[in-house]
Structure formats: C-alpha cells, structure tokens
PDB file of N, CA and C in Angstrom:
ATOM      1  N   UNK A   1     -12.753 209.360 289.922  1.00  0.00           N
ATOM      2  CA  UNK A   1     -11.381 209.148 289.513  1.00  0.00           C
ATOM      3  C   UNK A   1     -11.092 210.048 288.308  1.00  0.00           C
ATOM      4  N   UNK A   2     -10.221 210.500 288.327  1.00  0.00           N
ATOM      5  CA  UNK A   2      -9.644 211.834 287.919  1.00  0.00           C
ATOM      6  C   UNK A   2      -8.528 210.947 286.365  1.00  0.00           C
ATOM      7  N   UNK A   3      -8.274 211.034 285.274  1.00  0.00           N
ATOM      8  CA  UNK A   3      -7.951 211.092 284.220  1.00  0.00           C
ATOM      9  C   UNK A   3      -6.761 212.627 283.623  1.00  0.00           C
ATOM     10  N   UNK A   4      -5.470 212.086 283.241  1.00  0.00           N
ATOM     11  CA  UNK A   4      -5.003 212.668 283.155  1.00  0.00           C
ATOM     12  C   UNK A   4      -5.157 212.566 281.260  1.00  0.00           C
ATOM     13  N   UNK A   5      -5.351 213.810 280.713  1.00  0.00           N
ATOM     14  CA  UNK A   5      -4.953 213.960 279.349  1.00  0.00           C
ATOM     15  C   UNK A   5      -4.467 213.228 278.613  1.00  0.00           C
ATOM     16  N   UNK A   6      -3.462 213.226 278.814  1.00  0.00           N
ATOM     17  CA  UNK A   6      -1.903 212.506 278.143  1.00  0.00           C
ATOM     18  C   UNK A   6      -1.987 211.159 278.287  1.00  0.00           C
ATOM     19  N   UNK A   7      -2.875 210.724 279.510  1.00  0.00           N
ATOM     20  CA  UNK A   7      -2.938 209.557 279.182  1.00  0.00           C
ATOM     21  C   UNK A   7      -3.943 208.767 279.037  1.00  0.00           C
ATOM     22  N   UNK A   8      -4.746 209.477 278.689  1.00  0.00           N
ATOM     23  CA  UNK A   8      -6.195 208.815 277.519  1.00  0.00           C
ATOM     24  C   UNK A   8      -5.705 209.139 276.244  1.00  0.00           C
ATOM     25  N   UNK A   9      -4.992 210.069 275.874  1.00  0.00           N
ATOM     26  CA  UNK A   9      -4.279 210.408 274.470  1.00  0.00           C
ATOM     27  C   UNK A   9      -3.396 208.673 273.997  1.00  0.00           C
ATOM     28  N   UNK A  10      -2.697 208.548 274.861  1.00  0.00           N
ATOM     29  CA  UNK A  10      -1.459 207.473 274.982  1.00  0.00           C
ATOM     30  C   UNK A  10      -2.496 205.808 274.737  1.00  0.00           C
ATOM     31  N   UNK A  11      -3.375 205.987 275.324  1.00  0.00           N
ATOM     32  CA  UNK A  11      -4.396 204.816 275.287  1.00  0.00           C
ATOM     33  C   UNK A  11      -5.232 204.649 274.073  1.00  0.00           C
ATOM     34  N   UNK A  12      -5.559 205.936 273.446  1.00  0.00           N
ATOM     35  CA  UNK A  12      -6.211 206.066 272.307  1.00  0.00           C
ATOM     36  C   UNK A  12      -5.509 205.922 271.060  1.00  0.00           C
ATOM     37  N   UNK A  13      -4.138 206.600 271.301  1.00  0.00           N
ATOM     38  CA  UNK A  13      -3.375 206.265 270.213  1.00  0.00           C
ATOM     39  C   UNK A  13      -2.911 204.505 270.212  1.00  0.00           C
ATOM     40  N   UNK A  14      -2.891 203.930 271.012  1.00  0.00           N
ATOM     41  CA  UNK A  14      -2.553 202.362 271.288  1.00  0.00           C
ATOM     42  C   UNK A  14      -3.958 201.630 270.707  1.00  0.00           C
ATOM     43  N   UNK A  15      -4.777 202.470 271.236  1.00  0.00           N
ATOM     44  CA  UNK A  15      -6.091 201.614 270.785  1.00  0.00           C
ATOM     45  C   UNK A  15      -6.168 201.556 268.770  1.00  0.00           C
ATOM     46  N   UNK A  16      -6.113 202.721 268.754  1.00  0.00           N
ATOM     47  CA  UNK A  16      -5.609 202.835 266.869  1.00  0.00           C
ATOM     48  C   UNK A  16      -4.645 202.013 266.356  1.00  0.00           C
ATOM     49  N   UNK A  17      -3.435 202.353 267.067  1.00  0.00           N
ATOM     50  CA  UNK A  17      -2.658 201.542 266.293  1.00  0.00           C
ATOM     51  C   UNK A  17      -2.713 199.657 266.170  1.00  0.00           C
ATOM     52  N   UNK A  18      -3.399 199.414 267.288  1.00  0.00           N
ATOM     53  CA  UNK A  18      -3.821 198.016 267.253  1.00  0.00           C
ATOM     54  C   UNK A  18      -4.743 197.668 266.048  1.00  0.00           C
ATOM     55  N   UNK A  19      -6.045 198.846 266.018  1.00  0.00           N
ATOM     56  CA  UNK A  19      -6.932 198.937 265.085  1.00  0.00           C
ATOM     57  C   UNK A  19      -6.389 198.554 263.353  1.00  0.00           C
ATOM     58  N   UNK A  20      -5.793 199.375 263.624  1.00  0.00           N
ATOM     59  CA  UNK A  20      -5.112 199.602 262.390  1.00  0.00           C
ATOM     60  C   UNK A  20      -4.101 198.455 261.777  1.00  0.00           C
ATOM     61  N   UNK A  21      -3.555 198.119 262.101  1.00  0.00           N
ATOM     62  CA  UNK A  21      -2.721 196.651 262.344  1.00  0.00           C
ATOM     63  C   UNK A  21      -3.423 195.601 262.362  1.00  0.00           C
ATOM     64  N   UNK A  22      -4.331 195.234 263.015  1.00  0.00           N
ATOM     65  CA  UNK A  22      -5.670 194.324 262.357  1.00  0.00           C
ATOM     66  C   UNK A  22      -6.329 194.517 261.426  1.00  0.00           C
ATOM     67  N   UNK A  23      -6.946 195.783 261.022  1.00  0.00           N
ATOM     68  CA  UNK A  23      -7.413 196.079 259.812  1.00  0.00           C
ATOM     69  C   UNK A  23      -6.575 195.594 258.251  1.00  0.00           C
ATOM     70  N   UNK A  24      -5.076 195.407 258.788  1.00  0.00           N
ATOM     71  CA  UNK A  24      -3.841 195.051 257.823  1.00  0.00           C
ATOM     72  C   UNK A  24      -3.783 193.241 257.971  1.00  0.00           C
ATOM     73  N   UNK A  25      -4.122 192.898 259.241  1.00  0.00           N
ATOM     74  CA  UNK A  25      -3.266 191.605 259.317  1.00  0.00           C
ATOM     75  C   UNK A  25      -4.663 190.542 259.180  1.00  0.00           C
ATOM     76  N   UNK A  26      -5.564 190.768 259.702  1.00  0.00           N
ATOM     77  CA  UNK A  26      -6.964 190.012 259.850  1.00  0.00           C
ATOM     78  C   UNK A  26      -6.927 189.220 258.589  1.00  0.00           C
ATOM     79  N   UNK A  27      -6.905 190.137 257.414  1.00  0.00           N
ATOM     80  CA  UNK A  27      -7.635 189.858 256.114  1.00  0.00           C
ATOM     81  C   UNK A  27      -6.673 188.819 255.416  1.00  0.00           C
ATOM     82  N   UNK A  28      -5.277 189.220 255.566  1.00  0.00           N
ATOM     83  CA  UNK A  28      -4.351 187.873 254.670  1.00  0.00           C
ATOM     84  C   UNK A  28      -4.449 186.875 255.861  1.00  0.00           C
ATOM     85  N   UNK A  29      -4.640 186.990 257.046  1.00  0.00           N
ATOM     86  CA  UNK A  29      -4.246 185.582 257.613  1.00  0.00           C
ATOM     87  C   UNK A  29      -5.742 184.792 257.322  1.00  0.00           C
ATOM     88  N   UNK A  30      -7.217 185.724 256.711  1.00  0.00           N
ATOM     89  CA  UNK A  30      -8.049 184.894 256.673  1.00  0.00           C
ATOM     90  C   UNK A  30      -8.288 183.927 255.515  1.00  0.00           C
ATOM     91  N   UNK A  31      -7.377 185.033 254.666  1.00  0.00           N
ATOM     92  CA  UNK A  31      -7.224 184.134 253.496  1.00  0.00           C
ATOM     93  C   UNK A  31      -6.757 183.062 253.240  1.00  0.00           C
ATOM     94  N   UNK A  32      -4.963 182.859 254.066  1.00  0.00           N
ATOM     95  CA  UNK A  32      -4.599 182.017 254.127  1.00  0.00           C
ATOM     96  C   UNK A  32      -5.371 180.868 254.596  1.00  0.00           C
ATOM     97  N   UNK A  33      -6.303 181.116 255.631  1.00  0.00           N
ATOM     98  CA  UNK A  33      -6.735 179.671 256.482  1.00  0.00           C
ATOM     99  C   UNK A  33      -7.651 179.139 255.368  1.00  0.00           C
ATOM    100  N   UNK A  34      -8.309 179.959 254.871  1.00  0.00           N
ATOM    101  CA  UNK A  34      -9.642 180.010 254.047  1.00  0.00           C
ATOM    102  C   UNK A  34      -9.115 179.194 252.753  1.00  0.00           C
ATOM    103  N   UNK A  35      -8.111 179.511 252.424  1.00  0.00           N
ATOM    104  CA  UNK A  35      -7.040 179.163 251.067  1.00  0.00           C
ATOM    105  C   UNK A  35      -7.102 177.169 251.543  1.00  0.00           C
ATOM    106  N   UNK A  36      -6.661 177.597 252.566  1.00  0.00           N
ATOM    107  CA  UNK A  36      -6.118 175.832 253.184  1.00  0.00           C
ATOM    108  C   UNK A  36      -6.954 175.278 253.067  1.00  0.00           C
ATOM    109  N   UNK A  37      -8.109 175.229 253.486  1.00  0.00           N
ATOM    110  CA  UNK A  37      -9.069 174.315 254.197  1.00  0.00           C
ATOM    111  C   UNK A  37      -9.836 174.368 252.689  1.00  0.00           C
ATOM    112  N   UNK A  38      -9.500 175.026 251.591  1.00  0.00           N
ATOM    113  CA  UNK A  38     -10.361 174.800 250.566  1.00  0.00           C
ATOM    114  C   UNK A  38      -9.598 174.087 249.991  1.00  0.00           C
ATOM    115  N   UNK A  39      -8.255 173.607 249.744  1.00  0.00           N
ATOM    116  CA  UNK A  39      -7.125 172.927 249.291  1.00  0.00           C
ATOM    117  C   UNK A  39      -7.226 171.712 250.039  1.00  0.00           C
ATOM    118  N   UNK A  40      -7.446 171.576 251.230  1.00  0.00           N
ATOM    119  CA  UNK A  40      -7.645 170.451 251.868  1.00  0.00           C
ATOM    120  C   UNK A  40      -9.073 169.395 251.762  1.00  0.00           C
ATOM    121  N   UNK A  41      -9.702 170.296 251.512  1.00  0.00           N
ATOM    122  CA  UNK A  41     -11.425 169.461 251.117  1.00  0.00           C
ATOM    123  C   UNK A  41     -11.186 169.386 250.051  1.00  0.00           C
ATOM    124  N   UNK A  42     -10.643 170.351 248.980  1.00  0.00           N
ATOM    125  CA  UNK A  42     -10.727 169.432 247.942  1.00  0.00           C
ATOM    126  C   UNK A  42      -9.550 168.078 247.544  1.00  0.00           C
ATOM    127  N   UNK A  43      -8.654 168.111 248.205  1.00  0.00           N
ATOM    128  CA  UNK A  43      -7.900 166.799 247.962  1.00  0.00           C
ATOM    129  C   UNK A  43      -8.688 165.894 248.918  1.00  0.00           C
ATOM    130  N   UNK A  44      -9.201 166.439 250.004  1.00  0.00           N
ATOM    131  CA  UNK A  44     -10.143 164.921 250.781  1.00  0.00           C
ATOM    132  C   UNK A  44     -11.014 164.474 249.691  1.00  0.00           C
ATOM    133  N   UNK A  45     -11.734 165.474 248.990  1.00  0.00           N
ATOM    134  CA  UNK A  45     -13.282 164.989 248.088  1.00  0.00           C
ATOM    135  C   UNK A  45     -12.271 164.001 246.861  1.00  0.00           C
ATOM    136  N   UNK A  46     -10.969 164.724 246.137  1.00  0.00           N
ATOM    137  CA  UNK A  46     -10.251 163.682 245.309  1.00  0.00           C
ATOM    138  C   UNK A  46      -9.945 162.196 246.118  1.00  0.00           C
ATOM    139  N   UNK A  47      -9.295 162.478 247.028  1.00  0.00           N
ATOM    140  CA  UNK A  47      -9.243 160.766 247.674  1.00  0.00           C
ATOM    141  C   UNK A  47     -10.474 160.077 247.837  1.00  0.00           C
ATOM    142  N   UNK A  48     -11.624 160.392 248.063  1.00  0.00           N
ATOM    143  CA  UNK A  48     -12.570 159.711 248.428  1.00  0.00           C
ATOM    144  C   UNK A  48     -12.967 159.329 247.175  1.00  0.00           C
ATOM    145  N   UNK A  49     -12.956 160.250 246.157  1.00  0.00           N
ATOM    146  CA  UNK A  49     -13.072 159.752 244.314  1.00  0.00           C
ATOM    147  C   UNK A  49     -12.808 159.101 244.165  1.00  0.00           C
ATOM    148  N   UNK A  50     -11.394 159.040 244.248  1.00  0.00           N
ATOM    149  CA  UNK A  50     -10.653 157.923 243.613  1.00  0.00           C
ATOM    150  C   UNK A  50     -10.723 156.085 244.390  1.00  0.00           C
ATOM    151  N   UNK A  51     -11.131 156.160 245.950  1.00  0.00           N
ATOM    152  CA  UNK A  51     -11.627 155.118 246.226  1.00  0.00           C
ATOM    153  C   UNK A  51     -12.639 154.807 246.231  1.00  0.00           C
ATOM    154  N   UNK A  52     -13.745 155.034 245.619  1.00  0.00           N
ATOM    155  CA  UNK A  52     -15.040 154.547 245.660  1.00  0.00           C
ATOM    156  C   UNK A  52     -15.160 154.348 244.228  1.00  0.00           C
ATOM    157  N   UNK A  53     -14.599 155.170 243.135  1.00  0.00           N
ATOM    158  CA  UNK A  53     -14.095 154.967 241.707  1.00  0.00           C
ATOM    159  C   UNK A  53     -15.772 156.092 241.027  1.00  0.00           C
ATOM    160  N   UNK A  54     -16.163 157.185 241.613  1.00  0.00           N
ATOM    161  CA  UNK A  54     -17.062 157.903 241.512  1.00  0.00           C
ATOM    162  C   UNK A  54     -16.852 158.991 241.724  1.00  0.00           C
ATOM    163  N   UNK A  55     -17.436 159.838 240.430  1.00  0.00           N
ATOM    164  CA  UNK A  55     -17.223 161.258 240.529  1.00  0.00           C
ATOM    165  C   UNK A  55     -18.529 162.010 240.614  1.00  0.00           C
ATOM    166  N   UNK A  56     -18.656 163.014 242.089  1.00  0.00           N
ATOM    167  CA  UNK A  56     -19.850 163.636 241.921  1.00  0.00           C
ATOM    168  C   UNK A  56     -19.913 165.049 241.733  1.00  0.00           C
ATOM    169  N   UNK A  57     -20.722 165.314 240.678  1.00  0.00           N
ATOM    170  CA  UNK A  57     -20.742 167.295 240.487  1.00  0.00           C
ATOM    171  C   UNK A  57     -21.843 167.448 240.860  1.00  0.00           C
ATOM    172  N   UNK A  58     -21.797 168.774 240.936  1.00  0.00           N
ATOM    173  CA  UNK A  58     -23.293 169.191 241.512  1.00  0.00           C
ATOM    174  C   UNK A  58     -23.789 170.170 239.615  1.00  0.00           C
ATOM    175  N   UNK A  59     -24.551 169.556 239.640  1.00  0.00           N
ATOM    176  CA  UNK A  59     -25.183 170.196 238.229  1.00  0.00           C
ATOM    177  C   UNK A  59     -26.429 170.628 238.452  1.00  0.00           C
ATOM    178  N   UNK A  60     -26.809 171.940 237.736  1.00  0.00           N
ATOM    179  CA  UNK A  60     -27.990 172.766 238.177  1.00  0.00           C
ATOM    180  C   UNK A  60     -28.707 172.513 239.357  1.00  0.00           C
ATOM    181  N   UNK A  61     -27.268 172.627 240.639  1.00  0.00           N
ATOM    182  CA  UNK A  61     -27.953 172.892 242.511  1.00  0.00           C
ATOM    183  C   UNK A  61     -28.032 171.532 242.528  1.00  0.00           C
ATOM    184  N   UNK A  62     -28.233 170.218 242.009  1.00  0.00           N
ATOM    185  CA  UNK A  62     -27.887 168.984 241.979  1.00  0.00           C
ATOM    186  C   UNK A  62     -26.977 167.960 241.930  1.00  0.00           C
ATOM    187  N   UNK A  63     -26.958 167.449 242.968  1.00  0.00           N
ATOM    188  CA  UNK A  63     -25.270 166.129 243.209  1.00  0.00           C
ATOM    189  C   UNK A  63     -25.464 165.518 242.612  1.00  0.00           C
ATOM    190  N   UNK A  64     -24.873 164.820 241.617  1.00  0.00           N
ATOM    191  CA  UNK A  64     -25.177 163.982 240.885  1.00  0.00           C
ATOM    192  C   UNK A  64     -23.761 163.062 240.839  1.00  0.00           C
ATOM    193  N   UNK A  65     -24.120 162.249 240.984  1.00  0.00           N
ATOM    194  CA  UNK A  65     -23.023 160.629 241.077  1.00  0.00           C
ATOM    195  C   UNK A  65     -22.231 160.241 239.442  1.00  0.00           C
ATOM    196  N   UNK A  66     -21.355 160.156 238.567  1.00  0.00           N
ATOM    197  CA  UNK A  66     -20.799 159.590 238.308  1.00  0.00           C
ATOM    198  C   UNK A  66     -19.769 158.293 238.158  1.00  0.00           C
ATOM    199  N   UNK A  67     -19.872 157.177 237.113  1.00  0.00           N
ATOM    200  CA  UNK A  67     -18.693 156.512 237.669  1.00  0.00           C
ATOM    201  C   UNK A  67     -17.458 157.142 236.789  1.00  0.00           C
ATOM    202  N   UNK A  68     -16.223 157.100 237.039  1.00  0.00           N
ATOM    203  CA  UNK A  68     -15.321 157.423 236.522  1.00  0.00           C
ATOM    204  C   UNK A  68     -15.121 157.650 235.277  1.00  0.00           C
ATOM    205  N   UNK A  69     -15.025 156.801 234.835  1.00  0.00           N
ATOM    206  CA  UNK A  69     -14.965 155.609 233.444  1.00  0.00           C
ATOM    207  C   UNK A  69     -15.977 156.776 232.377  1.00  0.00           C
ATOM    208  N   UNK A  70     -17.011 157.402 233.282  1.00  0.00           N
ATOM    209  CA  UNK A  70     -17.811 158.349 232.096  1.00  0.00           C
ATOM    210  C   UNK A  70     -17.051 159.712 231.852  1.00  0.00           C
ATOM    211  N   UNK A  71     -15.953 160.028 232.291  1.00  0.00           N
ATOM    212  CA  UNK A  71     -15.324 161.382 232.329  1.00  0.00           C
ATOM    213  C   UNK A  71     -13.923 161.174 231.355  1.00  0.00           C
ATOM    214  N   UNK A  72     -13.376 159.813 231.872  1.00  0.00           N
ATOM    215  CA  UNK A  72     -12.300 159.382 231.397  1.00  0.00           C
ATOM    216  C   UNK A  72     -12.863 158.853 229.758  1.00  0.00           C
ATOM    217  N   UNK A  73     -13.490 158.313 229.473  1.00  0.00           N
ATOM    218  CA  UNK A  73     -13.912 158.187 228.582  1.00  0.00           C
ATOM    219  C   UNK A  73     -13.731 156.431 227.729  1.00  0.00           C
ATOM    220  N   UNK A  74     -13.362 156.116 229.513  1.00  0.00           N
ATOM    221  CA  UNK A  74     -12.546 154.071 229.341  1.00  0.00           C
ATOM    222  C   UNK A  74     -14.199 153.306 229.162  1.00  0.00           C
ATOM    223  N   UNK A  75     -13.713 152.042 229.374  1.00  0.00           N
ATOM    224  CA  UNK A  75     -14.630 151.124 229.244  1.00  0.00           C
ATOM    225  C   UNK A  75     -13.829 150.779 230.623  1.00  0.00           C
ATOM    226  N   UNK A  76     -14.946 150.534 231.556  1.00  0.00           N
ATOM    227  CA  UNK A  76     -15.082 149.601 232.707  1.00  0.00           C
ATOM    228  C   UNK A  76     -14.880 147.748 232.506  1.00  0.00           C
ATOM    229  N   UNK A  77     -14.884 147.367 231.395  1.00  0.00           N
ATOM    230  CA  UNK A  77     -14.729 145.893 231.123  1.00  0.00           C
ATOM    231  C   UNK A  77     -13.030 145.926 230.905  1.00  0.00           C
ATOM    232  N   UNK A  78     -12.505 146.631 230.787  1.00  0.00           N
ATOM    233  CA  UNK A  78     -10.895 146.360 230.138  1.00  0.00           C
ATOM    234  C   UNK A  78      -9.880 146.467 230.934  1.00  0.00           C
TER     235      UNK A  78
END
C-alpha cells in the first residue's frame, strides 16, 4: 500500500499538534485534580479530628495521637 506525501505530512502535523496541546493541558488539569483530592483528605482527616476529639501528627516519620485539649491549650475537666 502505497502512501501519498501530503498525507503522512497532514497526519504528522495532527499528530504534533495533539502532542503539543497535551504537553499544555495534561499538567494544569493534573494539578487541579491533585489540588482537590489534597483539599479533600485534608478536610476528611479535620472531620474525623474533630469527632474523635484527637489530633494526630506524624513527628520524626511517626503518628503520634494527641488529645485536643494539648494543642488548644484547655483543660479537659471544664
């Protein structure tokens, strides 16, 4: 099968310009999702804080449990 010039030219230039246009669009839409879902875990990890009344950080590669009351700086009796 026989290939005309002009139109492997026409295919190649389509193939670029797609290229190229992803190379543009890929990166903000990954951000955006990437943006979300880090905005979203962290308000899930705040709700779950705030109902169990415990705050956990990870300190030197370690989770470590808090109750509230030690950040806030309250007394738990009052």
């Amino acid at each position: 099968m026989k290939f005309n010039k002009d139109l492997i030219k026409t295919i190649m230039i389509i193939v670029l310009i797609v290229l190229l246009v992803g190379i543009f669009l890929v990166p903000s839409a990954y951000n955006s999702v990437y943006n979300k879902g880090v905005a979203d875990g962290q308000l899930s990890v705040i709700q779950t804080q705030m109902q169990t009344g415990n705050v956990f950080v990870v300190v030197n590669g370690t989770v470590q449990g808090y109750p509230i009351n030690a950040f806030c700086g309250g007394n738990s009796n009052t």
